[in-house]
N, C-alpha and C. Protein backbone atom coordinates (compact mmCIF):
# COMPACT_ATOMS: atom_id res chain seq x y z
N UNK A 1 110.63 119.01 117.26
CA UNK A 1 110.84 117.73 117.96
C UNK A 1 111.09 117.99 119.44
N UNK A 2 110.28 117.07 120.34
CA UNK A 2 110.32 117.43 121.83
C UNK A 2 112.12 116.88 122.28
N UNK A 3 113.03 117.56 122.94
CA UNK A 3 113.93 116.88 123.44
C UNK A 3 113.46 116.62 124.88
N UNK A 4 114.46 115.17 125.36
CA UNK A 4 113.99 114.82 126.55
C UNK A 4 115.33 115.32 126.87
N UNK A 5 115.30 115.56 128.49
CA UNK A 5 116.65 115.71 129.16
C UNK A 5 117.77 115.02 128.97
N UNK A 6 117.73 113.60 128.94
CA UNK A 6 118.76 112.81 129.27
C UNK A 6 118.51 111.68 128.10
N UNK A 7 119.52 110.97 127.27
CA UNK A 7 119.20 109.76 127.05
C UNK A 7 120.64 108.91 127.04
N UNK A 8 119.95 107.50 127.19
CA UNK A 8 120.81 106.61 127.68
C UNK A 8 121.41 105.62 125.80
N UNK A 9 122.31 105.14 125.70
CA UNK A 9 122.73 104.34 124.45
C UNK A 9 123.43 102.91 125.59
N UNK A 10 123.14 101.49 124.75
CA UNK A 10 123.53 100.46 125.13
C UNK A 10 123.90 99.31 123.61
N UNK A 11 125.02 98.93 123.77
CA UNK A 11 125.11 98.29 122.93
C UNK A 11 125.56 96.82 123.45
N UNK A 12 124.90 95.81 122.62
CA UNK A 12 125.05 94.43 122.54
C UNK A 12 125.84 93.25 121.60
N UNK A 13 126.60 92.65 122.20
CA UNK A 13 127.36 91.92 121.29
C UNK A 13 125.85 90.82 120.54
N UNK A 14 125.14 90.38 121.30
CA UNK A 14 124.34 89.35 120.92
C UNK A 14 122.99 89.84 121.12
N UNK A 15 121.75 89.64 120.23
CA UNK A 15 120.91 89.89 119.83
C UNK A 15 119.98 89.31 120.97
N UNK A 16 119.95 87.80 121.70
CA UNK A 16 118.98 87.61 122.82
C UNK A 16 119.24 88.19 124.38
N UNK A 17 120.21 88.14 124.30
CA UNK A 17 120.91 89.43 125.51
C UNK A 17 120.28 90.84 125.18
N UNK A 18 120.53 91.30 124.13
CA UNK A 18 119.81 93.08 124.14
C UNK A 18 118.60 93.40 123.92
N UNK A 19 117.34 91.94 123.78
CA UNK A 19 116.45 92.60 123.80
C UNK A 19 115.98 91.77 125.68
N UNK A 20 116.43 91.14 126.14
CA UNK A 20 116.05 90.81 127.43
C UNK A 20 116.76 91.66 127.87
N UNK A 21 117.85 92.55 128.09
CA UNK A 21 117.97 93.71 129.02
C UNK A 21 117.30 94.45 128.77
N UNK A 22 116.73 94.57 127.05
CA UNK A 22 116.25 96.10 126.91
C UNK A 22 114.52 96.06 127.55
N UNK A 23 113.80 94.73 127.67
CA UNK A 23 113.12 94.61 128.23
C UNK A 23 112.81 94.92 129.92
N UNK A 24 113.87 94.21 130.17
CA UNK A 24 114.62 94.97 131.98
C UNK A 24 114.43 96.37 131.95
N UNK A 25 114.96 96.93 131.09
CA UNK A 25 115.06 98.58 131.30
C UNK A 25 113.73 99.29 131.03
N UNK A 26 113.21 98.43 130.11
CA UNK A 26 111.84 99.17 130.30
C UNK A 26 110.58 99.15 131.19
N UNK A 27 111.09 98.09 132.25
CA UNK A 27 110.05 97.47 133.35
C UNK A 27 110.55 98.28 134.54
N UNK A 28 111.60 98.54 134.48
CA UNK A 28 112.25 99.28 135.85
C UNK A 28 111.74 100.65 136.32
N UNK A 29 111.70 101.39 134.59
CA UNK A 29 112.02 102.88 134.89
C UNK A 29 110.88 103.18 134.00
N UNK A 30 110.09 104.42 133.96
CA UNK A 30 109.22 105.58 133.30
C UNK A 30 109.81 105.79 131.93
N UNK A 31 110.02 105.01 131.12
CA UNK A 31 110.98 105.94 130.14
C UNK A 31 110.10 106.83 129.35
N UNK A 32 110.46 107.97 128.59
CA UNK A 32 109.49 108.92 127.52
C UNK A 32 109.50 108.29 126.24
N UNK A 33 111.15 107.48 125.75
CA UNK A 33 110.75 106.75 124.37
C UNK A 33 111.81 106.03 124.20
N UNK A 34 111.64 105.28 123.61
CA UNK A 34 112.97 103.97 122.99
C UNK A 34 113.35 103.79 121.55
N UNK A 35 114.24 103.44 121.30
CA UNK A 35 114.83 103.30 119.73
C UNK A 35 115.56 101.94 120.46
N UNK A 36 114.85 100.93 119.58
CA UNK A 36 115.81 99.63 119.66
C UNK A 36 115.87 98.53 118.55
N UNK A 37 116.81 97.83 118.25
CA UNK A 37 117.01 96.92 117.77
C UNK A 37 118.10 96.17 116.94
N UNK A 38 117.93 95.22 115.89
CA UNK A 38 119.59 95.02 115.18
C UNK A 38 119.98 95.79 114.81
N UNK A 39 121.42 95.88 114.63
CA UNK A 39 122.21 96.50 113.81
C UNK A 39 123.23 95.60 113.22
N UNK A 40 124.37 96.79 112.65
CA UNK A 40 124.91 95.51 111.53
C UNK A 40 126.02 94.85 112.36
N UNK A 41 126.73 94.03 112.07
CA UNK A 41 127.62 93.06 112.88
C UNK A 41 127.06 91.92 114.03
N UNK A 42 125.78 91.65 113.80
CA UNK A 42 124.96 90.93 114.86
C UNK A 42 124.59 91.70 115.96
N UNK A 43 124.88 92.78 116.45
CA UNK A 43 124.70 93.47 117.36
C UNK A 43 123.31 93.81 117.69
N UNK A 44 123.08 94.28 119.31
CA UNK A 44 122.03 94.91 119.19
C UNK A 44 122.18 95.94 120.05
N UNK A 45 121.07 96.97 119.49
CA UNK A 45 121.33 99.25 120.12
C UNK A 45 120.01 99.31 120.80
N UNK A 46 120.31 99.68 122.02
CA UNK A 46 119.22 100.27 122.45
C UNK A 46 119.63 102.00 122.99
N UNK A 47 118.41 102.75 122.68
CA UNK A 47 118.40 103.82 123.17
C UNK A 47 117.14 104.44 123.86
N UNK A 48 117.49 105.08 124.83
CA UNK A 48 116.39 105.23 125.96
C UNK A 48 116.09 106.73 125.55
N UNK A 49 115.01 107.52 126.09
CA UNK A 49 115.22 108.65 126.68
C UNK A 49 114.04 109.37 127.52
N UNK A 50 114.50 110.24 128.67
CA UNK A 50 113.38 110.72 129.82
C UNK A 50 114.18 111.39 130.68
N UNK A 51 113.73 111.38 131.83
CA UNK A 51 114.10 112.45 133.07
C UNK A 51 115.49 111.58 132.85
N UNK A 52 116.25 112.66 133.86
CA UNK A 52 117.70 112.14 134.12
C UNK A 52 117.32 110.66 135.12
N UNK A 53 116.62 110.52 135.89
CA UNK A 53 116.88 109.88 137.09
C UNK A 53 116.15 108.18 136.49
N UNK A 54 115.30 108.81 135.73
CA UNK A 54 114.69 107.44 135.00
C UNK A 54 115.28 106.66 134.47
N UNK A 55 116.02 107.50 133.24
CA UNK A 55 117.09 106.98 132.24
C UNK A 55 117.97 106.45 133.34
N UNK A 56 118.92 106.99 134.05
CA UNK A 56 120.14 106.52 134.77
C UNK A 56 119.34 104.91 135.43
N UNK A 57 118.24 104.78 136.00
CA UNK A 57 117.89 103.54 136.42
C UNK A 57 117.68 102.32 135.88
N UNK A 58 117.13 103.22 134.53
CA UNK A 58 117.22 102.23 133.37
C UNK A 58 118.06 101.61 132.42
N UNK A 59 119.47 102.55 132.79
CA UNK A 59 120.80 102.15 132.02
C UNK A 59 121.02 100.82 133.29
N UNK A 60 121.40 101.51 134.45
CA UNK A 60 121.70 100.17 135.59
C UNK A 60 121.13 98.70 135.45
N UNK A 61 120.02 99.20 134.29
CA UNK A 61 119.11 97.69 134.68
C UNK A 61 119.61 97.09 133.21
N UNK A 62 119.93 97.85 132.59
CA UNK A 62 120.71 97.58 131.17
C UNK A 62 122.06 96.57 131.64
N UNK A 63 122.68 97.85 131.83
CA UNK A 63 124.42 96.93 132.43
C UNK A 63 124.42 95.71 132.73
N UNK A 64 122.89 95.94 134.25
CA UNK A 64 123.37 94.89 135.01
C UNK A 64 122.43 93.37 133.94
N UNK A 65 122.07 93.25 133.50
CA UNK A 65 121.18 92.28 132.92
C UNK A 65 122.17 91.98 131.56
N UNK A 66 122.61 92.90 130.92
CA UNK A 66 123.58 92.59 129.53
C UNK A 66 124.87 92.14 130.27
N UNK A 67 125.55 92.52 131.36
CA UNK A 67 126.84 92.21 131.85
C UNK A 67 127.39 91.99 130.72
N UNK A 68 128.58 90.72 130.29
CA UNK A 68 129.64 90.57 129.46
C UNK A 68 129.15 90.86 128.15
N UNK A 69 128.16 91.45 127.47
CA UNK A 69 127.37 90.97 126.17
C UNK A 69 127.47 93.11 126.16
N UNK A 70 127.52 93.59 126.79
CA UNK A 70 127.52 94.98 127.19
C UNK A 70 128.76 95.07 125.88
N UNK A 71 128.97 96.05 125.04
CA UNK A 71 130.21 96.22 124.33
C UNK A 71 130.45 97.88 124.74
N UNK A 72 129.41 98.73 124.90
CA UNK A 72 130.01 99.86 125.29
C UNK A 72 128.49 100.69 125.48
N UNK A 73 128.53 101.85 126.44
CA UNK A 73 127.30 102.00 126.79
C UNK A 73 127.80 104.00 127.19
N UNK A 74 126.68 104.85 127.33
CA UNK A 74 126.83 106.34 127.38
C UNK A 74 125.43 106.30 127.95
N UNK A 75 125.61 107.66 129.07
CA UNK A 75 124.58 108.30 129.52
C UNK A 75 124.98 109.96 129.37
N UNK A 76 124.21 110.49 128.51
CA UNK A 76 124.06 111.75 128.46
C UNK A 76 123.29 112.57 129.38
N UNK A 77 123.31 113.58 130.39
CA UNK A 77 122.24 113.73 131.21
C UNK A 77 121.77 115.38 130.55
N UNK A 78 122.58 115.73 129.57
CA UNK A 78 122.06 117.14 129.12
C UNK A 78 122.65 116.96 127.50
N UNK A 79 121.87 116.26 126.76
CA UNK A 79 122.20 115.86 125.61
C UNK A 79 122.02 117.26 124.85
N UNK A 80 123.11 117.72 123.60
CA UNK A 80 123.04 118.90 123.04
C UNK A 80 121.62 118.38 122.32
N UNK A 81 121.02 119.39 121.96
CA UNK A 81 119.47 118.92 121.02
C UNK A 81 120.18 118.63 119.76
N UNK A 82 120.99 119.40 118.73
CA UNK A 82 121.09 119.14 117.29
C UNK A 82 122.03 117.85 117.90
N UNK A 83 122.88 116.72 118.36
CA UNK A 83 123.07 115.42 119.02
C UNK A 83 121.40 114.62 119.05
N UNK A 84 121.03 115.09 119.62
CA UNK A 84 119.41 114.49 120.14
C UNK A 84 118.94 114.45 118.50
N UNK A 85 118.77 115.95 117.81
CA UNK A 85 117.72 115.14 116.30
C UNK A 85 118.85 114.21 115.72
N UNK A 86 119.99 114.45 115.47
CA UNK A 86 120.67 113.57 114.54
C UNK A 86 120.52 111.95 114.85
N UNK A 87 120.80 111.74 116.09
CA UNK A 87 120.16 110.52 116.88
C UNK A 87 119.10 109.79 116.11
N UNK A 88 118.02 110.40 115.96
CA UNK A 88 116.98 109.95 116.18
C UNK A 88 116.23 110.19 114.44
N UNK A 89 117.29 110.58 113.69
CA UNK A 89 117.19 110.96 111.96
C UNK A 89 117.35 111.85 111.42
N UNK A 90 117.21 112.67 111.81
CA UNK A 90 117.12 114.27 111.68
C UNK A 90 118.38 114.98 110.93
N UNK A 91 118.36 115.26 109.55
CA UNK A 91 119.69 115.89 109.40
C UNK A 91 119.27 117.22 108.69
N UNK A 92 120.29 118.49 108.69
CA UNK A 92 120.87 119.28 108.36
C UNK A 92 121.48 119.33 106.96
N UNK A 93 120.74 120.09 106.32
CA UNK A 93 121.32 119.99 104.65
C UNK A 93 121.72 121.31 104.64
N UNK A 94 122.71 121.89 104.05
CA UNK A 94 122.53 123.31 103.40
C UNK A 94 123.48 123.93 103.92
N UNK A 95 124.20 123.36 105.12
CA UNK A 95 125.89 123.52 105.78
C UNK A 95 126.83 124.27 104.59
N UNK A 96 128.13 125.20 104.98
CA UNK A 96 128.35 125.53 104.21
C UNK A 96 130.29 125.46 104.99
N UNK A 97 130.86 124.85 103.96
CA UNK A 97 132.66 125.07 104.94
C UNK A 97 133.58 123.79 104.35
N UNK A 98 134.18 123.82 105.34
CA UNK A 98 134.98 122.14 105.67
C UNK A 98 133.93 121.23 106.16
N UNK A 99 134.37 120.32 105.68
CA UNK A 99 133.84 119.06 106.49
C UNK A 99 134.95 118.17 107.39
N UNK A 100 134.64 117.43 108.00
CA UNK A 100 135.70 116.22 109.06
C UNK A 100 134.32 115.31 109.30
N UNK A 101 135.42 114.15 109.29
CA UNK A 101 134.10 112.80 109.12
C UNK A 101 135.15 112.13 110.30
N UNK A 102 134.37 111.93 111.35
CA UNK A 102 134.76 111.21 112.45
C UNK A 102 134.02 109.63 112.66
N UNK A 103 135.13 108.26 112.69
CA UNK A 103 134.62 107.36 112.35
C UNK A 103 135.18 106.05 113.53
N UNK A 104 134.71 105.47 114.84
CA UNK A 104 134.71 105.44 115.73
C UNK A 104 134.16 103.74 115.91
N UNK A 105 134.64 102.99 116.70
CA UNK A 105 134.21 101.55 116.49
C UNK A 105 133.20 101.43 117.41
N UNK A 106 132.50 102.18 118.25
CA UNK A 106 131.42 101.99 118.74
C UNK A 106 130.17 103.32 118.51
N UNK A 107 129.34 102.73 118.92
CA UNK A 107 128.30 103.88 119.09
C UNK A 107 128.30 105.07 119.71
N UNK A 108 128.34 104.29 120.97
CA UNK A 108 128.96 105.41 121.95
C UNK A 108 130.28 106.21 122.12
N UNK A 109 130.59 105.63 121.84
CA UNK A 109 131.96 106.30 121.53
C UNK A 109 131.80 107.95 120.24
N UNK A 110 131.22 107.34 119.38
CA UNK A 110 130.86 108.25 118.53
C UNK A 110 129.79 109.72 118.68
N UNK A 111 128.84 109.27 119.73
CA UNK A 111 127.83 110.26 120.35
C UNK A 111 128.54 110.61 120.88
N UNK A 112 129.39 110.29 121.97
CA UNK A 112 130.17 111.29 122.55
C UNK A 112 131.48 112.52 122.12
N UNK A 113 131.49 112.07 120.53
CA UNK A 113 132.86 112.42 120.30
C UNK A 113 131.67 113.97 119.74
N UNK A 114 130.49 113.66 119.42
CA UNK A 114 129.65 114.75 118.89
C UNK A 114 129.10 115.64 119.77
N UNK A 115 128.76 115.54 120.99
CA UNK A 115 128.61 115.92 121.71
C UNK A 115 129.82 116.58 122.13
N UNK A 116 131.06 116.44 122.73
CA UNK A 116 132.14 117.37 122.84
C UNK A 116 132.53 118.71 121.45
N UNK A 117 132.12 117.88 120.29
CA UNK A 117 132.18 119.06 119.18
C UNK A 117 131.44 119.97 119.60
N UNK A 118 130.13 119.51 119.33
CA UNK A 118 129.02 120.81 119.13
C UNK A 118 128.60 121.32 120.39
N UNK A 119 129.21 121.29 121.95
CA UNK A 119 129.27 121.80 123.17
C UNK A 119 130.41 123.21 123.13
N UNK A 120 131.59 122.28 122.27
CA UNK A 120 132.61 123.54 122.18
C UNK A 120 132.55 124.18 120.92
N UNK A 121 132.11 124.35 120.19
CA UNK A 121 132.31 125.05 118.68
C UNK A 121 131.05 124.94 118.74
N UNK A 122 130.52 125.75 117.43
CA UNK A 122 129.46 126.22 116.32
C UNK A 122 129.28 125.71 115.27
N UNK A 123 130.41 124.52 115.22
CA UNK A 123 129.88 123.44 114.31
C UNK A 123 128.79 123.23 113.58
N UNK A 124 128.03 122.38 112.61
CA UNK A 124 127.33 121.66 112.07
C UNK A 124 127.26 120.25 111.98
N UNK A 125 126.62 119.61 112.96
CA UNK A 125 126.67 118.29 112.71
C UNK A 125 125.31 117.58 111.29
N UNK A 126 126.18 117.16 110.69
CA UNK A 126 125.02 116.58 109.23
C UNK A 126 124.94 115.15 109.90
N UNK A 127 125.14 114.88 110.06
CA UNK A 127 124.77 113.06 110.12
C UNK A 127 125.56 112.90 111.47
N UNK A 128 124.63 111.37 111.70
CA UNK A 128 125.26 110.44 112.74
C UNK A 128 124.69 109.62 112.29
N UNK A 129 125.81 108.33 112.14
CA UNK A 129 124.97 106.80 111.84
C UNK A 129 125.29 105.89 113.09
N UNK A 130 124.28 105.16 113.38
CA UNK A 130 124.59 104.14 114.20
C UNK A 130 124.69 102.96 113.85
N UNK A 131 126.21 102.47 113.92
CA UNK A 131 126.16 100.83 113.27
C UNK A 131 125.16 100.06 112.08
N UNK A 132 124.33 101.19 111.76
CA UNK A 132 123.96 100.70 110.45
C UNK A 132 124.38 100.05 109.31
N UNK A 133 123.44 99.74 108.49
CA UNK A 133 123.71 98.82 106.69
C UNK A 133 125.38 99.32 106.54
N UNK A 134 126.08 98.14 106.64
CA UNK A 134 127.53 98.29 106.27
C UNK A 134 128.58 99.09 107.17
N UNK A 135 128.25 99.22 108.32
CA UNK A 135 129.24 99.73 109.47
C UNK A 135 129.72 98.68 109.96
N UNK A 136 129.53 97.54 110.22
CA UNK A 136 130.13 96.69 111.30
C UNK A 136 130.19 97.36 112.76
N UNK A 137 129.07 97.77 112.99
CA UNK A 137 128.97 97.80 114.31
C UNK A 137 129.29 99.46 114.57
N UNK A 138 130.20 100.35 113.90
CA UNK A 138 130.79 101.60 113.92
C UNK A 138 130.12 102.22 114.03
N UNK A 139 130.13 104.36 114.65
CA UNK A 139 129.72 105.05 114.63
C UNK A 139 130.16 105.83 113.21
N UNK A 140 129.94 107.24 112.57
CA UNK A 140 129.84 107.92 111.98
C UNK A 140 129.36 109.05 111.81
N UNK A 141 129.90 109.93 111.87
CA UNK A 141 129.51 111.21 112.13
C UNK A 141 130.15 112.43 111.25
N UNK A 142 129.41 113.02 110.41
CA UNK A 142 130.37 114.43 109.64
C UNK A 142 129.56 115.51 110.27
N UNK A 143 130.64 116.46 110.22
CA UNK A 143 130.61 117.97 110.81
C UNK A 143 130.52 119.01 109.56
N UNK A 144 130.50 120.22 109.36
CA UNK A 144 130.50 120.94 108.88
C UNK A 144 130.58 122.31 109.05
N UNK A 145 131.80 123.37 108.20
CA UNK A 145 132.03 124.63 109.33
C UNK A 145 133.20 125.27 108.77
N UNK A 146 133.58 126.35 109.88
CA UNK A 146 134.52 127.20 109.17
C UNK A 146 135.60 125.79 109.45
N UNK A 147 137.18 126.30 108.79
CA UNK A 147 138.21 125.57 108.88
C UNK A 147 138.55 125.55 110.38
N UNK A 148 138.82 126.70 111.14
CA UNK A 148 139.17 126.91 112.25
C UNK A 148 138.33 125.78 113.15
N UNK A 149 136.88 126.16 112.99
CA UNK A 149 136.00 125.82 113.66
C UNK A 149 135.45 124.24 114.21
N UNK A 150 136.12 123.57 112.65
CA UNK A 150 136.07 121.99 112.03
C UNK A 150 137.69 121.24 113.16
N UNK A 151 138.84 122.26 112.89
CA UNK A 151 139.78 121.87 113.07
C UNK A 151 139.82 121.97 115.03
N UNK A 152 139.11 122.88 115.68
CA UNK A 152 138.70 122.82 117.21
C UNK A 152 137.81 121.77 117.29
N UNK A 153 136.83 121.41 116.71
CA UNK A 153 135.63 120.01 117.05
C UNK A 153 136.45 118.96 116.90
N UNK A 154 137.43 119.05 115.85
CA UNK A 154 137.99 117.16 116.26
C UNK A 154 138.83 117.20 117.02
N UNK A 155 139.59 118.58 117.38
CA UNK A 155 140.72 118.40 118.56
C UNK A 155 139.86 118.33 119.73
N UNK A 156 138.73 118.82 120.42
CA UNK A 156 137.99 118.60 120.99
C UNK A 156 137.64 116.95 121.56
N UNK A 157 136.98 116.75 120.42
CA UNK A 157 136.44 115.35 120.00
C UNK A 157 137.90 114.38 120.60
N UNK A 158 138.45 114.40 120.03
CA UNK A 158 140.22 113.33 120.06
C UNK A 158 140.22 113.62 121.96
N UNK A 159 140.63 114.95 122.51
CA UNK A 159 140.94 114.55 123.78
C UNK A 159 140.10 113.90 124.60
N UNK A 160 138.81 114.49 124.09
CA UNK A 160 137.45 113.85 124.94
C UNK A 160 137.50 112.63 124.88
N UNK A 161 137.70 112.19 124.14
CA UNK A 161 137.67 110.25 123.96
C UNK A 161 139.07 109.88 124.56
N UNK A 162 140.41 110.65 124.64
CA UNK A 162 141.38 110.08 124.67
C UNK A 162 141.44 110.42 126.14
N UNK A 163 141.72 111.21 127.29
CA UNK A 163 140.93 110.88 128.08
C UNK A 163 139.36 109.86 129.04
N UNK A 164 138.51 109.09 128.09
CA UNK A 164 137.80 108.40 128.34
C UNK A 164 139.14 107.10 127.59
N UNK A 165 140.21 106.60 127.09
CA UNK A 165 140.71 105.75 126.84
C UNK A 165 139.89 105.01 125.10
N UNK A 166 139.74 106.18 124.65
CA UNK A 166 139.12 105.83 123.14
C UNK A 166 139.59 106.30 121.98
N UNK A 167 139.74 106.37 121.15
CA UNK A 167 140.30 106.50 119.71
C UNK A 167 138.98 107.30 118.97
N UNK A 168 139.48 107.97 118.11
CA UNK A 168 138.39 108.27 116.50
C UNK A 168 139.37 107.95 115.58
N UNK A 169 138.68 107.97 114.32
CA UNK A 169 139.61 107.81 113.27
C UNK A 169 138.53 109.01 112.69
N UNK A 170 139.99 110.57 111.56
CA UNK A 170 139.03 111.36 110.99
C UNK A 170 140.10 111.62 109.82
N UNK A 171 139.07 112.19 109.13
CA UNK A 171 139.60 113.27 108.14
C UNK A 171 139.05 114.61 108.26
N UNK A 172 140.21 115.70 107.56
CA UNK A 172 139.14 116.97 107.19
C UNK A 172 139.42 117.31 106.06
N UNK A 173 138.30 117.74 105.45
CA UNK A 173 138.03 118.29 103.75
C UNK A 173 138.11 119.19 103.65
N UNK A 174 138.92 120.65 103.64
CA UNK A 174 138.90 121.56 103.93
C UNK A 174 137.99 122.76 102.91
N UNK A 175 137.83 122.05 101.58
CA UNK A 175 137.24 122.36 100.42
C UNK A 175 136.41 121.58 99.73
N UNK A 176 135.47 120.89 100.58
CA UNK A 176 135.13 119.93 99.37
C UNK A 176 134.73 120.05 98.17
N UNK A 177 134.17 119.26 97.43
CA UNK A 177 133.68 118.85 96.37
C UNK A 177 132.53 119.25 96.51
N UNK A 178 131.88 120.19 95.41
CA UNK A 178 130.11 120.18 95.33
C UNK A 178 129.28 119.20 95.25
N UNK A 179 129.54 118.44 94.15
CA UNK A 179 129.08 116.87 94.00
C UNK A 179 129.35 116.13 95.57
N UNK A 180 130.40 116.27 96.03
CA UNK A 180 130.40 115.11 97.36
C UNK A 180 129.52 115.29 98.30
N UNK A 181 129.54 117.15 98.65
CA UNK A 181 128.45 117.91 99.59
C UNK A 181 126.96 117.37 99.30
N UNK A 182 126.57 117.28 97.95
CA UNK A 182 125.57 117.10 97.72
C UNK A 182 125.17 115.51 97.87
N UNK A 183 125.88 114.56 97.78
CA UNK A 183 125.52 113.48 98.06
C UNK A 183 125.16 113.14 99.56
N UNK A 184 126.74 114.01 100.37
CA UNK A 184 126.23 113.63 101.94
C UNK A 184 125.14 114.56 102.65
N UNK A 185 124.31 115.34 101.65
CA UNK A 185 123.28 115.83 102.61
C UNK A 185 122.17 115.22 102.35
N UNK A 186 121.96 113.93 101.72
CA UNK A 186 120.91 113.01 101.73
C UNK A 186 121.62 111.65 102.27
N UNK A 187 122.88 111.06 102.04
CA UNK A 187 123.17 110.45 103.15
C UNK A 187 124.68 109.83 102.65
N UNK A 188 124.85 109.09 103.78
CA UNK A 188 126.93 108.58 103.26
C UNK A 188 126.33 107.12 102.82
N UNK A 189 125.29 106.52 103.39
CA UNK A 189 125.46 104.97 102.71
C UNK A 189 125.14 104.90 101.19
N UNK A 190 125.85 104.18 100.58
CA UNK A 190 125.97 104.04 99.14
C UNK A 190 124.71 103.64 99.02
N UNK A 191 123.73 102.27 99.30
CA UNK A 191 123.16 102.59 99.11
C UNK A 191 121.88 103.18 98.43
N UNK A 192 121.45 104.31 99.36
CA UNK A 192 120.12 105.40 99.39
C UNK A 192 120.94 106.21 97.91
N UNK A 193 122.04 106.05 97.69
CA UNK A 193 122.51 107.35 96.50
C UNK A 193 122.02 106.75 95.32
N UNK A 194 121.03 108.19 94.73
CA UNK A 194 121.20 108.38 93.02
C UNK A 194 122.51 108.45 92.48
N UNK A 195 122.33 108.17 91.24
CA UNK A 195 123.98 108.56 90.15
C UNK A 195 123.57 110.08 90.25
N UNK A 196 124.59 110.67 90.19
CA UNK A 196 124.93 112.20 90.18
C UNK A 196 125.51 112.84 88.91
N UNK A 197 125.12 113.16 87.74
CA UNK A 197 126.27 113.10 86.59
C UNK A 197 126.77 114.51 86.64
N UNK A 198 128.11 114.76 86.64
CA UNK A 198 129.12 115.02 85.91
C UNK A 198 129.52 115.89 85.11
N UNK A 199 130.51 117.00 85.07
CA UNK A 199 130.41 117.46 83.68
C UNK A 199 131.79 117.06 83.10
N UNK A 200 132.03 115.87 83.44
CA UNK A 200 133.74 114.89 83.17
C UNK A 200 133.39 114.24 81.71
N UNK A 201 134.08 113.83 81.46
CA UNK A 201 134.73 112.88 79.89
C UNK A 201 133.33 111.69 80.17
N UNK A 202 132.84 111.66 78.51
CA UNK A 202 131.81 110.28 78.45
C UNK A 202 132.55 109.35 77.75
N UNK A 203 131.64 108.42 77.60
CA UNK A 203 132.30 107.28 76.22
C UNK A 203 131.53 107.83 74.70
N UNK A 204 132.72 107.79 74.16
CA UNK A 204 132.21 108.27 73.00
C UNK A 204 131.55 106.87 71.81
């Protein structure tokens, strides 16, 4: 998968606001590619990506056209690549450790909390959801890794946002479950999941 340098995230309280900015942004600037549209809570996501200087013109034309309808917005100008595939679908099966599931009321908020992980640690990022089927609008993101390694990405993650004036909400699994591993490397929404059986108590 080609990474572009830079990409931009915009989020919308209202659905005719984010596609007339996201229209703005694409008349302004060169972009290389877009990911846009509803998500859950009425909202609407746009995501840009191209040269640094494109994207940045094209976020401005974002802001300025969404103004109050804007709920929270990120420009990455050197996006980590495994950030960039997860983005864009891309996951990682076959991780092996702890897990920590970092769970964040915006989008952006959440790319960024992944991006400070996997900049400082060796992490595994398996997933990122964006406000998708049954988030209300939320980010989502699990990691995967040694204990040490899990337990530096969310301290990481926590100042990075707490410094920007943001919150995560996490856990860490320090052992999980085989069965659980195996469900989240095809995905966390309920959902896409098969039944998984068991070697527990039936009905007799």
């Amino acid at each position: 998968m080609k990474k572009h340098p830079a990409i931009a995230i915009v989020e919308f309280s209202d659905i005719p606001t984010g596609m007339f900015a996201t229209d703005a942004m694409l008349k302004v600037a060169p972009i290389a590619f877009i990911k846009c549209g509803t998500v859950s809570h009425g909202r609407y996501l746009t995501l840009v990506g191209g040269t640094t200087a494109s994207v940045e013109e094209s976020l401005r034309e974002g802001l300025f056209h969404g103004g109050p309808s804007v709920i929270d917005h990120l420009l990455l100008a050197d996006i980590h690549p495994r950030v960039y595939e997860a983005m864009l679908g891309w996951r990682k099966p076959g991780a092996t450790g702890a897990l920590a599931i970092i769970e964040t009321d915006t989008v952006a908020t959440n790319v960024r909390a992944a991006e400070a992980a996997l900049k400082g640690t060796p992490v595994d990022l398996l997933e990122i959801r964006l406000a998708d089927t049954g988030l209300s609008g939320k980010g989502i993101s699990i990691y995967q890794g040694s204990l040490p390694d899990i337990e530096a990405a969310i301290d990481l993650a926590a100042r990075y946002l707490g410094e920007a004036g943001s919150q995560l909400r996490h856990r860490i699994i320090s052992s999980p479950h085989e069965a659980l591993v195996k469900q989240i490397e095809t995905s966390t929404w309920f959902g896409s999941q098969t039944k998984l059986d068991l070697e527990g108590e039936t009905a007799s």
